[in-house]
N, C-alpha and C. Protein backbone atom coordinates (compact mmCIF):
# COMPACT_ATOMS: atom_id res chain seq x y z
N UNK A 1 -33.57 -97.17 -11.74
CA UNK A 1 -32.51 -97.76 -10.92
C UNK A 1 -31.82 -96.69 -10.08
N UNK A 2 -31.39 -95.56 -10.87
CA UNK A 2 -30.71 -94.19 -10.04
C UNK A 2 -31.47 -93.78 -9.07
N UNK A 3 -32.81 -93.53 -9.52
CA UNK A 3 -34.23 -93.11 -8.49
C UNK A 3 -33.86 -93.93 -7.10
N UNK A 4 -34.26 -95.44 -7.30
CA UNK A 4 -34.52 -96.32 -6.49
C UNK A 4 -32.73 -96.02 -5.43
N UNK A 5 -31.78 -96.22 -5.92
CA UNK A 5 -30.81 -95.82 -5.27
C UNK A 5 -30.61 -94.72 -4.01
N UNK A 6 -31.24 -93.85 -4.66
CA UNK A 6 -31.37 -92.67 -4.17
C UNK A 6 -32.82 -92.24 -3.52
N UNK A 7 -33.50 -92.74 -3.56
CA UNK A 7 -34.63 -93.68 -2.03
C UNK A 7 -34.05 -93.72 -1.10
N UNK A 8 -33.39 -95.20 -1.55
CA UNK A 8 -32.18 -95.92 0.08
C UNK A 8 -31.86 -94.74 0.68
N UNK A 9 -30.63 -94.36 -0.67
CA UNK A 9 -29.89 -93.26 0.44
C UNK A 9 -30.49 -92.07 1.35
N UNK A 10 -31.50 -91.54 0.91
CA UNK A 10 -32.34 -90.49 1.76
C UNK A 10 -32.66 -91.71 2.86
N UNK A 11 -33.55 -92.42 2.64
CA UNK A 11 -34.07 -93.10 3.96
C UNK A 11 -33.13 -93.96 4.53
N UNK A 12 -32.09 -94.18 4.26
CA UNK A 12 -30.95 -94.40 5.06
C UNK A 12 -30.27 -93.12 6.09
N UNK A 13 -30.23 -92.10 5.26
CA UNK A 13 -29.52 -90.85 6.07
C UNK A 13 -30.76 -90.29 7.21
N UNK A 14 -31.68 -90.46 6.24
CA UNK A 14 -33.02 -90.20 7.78
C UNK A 14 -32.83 -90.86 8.81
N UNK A 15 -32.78 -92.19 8.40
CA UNK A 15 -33.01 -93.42 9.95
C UNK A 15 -31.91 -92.91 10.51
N UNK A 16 -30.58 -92.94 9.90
CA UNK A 16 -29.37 -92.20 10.78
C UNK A 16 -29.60 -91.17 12.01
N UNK A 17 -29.92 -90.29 11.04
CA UNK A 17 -30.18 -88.68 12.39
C UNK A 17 -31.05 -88.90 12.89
N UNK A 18 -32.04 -89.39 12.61
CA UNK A 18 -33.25 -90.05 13.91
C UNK A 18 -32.14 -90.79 14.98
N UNK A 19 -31.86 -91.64 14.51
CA UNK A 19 -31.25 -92.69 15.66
C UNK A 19 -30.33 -91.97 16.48
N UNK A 20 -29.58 -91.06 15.98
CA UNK A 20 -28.71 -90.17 16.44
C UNK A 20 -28.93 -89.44 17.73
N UNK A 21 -30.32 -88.40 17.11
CA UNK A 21 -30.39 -87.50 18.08
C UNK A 21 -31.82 -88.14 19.13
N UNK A 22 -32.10 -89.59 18.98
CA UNK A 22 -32.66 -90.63 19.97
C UNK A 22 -31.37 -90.49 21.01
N UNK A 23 -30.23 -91.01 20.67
CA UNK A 23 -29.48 -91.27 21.19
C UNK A 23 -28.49 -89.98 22.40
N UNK A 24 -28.65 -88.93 21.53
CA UNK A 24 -28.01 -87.59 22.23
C UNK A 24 -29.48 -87.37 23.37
N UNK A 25 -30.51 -87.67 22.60
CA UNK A 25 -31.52 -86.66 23.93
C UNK A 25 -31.58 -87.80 25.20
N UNK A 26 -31.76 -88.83 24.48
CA UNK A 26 -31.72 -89.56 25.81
C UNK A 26 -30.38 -89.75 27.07
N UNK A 27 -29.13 -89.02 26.11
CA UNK A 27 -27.81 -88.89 27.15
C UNK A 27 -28.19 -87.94 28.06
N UNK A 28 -28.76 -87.17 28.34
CA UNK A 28 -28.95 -86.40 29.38
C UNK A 28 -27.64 -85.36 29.52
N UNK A 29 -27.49 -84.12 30.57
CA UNK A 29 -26.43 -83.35 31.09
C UNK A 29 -25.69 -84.31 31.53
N UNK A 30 -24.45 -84.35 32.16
CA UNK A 30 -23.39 -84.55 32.71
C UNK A 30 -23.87 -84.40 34.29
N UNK A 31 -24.27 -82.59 34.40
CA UNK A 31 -24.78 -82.06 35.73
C UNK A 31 -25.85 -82.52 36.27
N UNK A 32 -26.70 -83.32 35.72
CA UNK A 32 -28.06 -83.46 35.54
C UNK A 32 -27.60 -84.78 37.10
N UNK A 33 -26.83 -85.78 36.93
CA UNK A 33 -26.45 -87.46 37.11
C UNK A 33 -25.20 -86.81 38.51
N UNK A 34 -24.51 -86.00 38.09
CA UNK A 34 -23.64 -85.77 39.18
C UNK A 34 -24.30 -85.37 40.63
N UNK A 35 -23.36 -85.95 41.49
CA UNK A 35 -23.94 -85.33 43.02
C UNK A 35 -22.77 -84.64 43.61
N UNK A 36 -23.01 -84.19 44.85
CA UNK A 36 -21.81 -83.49 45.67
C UNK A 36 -20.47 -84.33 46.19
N UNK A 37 -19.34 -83.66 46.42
CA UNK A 37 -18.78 -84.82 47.32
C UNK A 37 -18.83 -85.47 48.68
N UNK A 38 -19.99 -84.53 49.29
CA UNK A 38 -20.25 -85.06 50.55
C UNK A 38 -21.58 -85.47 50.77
N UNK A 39 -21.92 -85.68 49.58
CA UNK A 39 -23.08 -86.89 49.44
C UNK A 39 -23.02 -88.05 48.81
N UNK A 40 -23.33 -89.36 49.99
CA UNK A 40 -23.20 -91.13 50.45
C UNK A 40 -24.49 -91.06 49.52
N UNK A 41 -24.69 -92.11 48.09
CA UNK A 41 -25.64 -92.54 47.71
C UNK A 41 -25.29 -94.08 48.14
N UNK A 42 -25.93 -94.44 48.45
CA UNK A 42 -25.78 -96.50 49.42
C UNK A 42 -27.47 -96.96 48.50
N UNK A 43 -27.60 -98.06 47.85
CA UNK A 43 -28.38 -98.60 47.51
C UNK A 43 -28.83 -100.06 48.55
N UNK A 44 -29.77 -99.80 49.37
CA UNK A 44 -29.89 -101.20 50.42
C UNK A 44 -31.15 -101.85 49.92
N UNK A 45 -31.65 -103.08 50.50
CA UNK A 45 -32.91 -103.55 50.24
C UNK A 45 -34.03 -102.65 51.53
N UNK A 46 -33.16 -102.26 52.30
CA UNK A 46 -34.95 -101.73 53.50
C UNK A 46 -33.78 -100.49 53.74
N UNK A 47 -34.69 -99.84 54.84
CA UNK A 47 -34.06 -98.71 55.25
C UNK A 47 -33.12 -99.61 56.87
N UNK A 48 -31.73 -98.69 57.14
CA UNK A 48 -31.30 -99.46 58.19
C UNK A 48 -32.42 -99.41 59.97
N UNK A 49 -32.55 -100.02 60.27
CA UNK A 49 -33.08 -99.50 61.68
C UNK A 49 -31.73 -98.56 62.99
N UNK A 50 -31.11 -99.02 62.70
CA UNK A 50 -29.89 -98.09 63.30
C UNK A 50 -28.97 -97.93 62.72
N UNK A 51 -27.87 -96.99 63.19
CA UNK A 51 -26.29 -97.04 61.88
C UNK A 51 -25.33 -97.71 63.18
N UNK A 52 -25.59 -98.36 64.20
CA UNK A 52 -24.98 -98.77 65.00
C UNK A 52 -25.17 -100.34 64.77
N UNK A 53 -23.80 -101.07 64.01
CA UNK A 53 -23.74 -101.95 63.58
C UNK A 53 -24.22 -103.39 64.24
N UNK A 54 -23.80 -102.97 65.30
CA UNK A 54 -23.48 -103.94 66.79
C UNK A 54 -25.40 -104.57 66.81
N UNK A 55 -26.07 -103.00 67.22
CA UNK A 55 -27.98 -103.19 67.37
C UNK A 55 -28.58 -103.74 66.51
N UNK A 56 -27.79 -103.56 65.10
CA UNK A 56 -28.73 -103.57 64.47
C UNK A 56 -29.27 -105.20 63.68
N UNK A 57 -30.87 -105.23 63.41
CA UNK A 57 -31.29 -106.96 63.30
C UNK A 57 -30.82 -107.40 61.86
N UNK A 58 -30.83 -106.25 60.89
CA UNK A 58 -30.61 -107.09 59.30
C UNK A 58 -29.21 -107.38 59.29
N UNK A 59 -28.28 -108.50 58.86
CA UNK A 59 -27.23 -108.50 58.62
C UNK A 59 -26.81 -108.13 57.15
N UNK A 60 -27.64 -107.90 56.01
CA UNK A 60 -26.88 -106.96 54.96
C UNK A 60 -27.00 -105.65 55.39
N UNK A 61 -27.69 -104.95 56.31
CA UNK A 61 -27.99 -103.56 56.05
C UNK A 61 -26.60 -103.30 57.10
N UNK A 62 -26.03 -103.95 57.77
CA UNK A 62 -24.65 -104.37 59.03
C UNK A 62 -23.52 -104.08 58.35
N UNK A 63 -23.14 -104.68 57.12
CA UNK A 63 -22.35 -104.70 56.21
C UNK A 63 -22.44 -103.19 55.72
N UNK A 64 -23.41 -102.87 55.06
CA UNK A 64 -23.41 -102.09 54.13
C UNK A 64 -23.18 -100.68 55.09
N UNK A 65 -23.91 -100.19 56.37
CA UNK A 65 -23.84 -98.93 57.25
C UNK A 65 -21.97 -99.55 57.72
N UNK A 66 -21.77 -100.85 58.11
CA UNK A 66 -20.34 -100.75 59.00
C UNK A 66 -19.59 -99.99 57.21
N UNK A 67 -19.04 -100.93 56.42
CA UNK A 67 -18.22 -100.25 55.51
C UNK A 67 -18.24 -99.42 54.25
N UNK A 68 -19.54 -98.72 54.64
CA UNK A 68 -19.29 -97.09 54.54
C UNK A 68 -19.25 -95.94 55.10
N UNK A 69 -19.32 -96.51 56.74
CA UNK A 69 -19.48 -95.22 57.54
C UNK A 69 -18.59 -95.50 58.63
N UNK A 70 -17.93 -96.87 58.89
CA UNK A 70 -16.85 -96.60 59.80
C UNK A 70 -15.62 -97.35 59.30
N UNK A 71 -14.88 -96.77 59.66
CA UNK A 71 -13.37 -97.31 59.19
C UNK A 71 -12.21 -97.91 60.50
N UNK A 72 -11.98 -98.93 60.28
CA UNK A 72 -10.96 -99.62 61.19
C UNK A 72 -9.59 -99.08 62.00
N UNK A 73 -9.37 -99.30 63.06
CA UNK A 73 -7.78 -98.67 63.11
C UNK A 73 -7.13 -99.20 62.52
N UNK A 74 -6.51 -100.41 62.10
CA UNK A 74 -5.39 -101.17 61.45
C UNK A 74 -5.95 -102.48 60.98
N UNK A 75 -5.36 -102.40 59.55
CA UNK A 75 -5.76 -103.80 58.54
C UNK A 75 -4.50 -104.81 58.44
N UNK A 76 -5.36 -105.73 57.98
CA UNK A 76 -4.04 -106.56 58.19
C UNK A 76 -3.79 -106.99 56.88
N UNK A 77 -2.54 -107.26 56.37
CA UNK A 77 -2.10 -107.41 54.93
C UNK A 77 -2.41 -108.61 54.59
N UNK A 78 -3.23 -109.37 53.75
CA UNK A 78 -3.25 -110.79 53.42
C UNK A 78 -2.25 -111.37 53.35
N UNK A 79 -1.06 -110.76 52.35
CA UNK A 79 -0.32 -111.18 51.92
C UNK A 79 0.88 -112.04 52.93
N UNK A 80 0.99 -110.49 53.78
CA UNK A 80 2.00 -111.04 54.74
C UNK A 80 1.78 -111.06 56.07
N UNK A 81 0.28 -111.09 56.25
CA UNK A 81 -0.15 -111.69 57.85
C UNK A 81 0.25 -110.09 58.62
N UNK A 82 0.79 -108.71 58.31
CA UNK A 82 1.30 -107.87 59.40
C UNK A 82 0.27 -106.99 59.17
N UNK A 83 0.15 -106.17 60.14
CA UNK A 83 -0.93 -104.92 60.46
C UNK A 83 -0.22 -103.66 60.01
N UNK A 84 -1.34 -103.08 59.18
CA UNK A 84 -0.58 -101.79 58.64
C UNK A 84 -1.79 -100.75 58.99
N UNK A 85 -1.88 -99.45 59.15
CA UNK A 85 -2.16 -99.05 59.64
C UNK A 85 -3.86 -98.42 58.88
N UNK A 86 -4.47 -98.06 59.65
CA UNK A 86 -5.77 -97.66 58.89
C UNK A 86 -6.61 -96.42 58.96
N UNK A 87 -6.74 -95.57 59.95
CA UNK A 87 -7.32 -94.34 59.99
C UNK A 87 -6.06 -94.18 61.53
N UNK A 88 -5.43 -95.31 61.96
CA UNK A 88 -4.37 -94.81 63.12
C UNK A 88 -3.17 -94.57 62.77
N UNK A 89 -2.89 -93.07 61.49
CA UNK A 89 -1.52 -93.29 61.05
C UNK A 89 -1.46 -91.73 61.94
């Protein structure tokens, strides 16, 4: 009965640190996942054909190049209908 007890517990504490250091190797660095701050990662379905919103034929790839690469002069507040200011301060 003590034996058999003490089975479990070894092959319990095994499966543990297995699962463990599954778990640490597959976390990877920190540095490994990080990028710069002046690098745009954008996930699209195609590549854009222009970054000029206006030309261009896909309307998601329109969306996605207009609001991350150009910014408005003045937004307007939902709340209270007035224009506050946006890259024109």
């Amino acid at each position: 009965m003590r034996r058999e007890l003490l089975k479990k517990s070894v092959y319990l504490l095994v499966m543990f640190l297995v699962s463990v250091s599954l778990l640490v190797s597959c976390a990877g660095s920190p540095s490994s996942t990080s990028s710069s701050a002046s690098t745009l990662k954008v996930a699209i379905a195609s590549e854009p054909d222009s970054t000029d919103p206006t030309i261009s034929k896909y309307q998601a790839n329109n969306q996605v190049v207009f609001n991350n690469i150009y910014d408005v002069l003045v937004n307007l507040d939902w709340e209270t209908g007035k224009p506050s200011p946006g890259i024109a301060t």
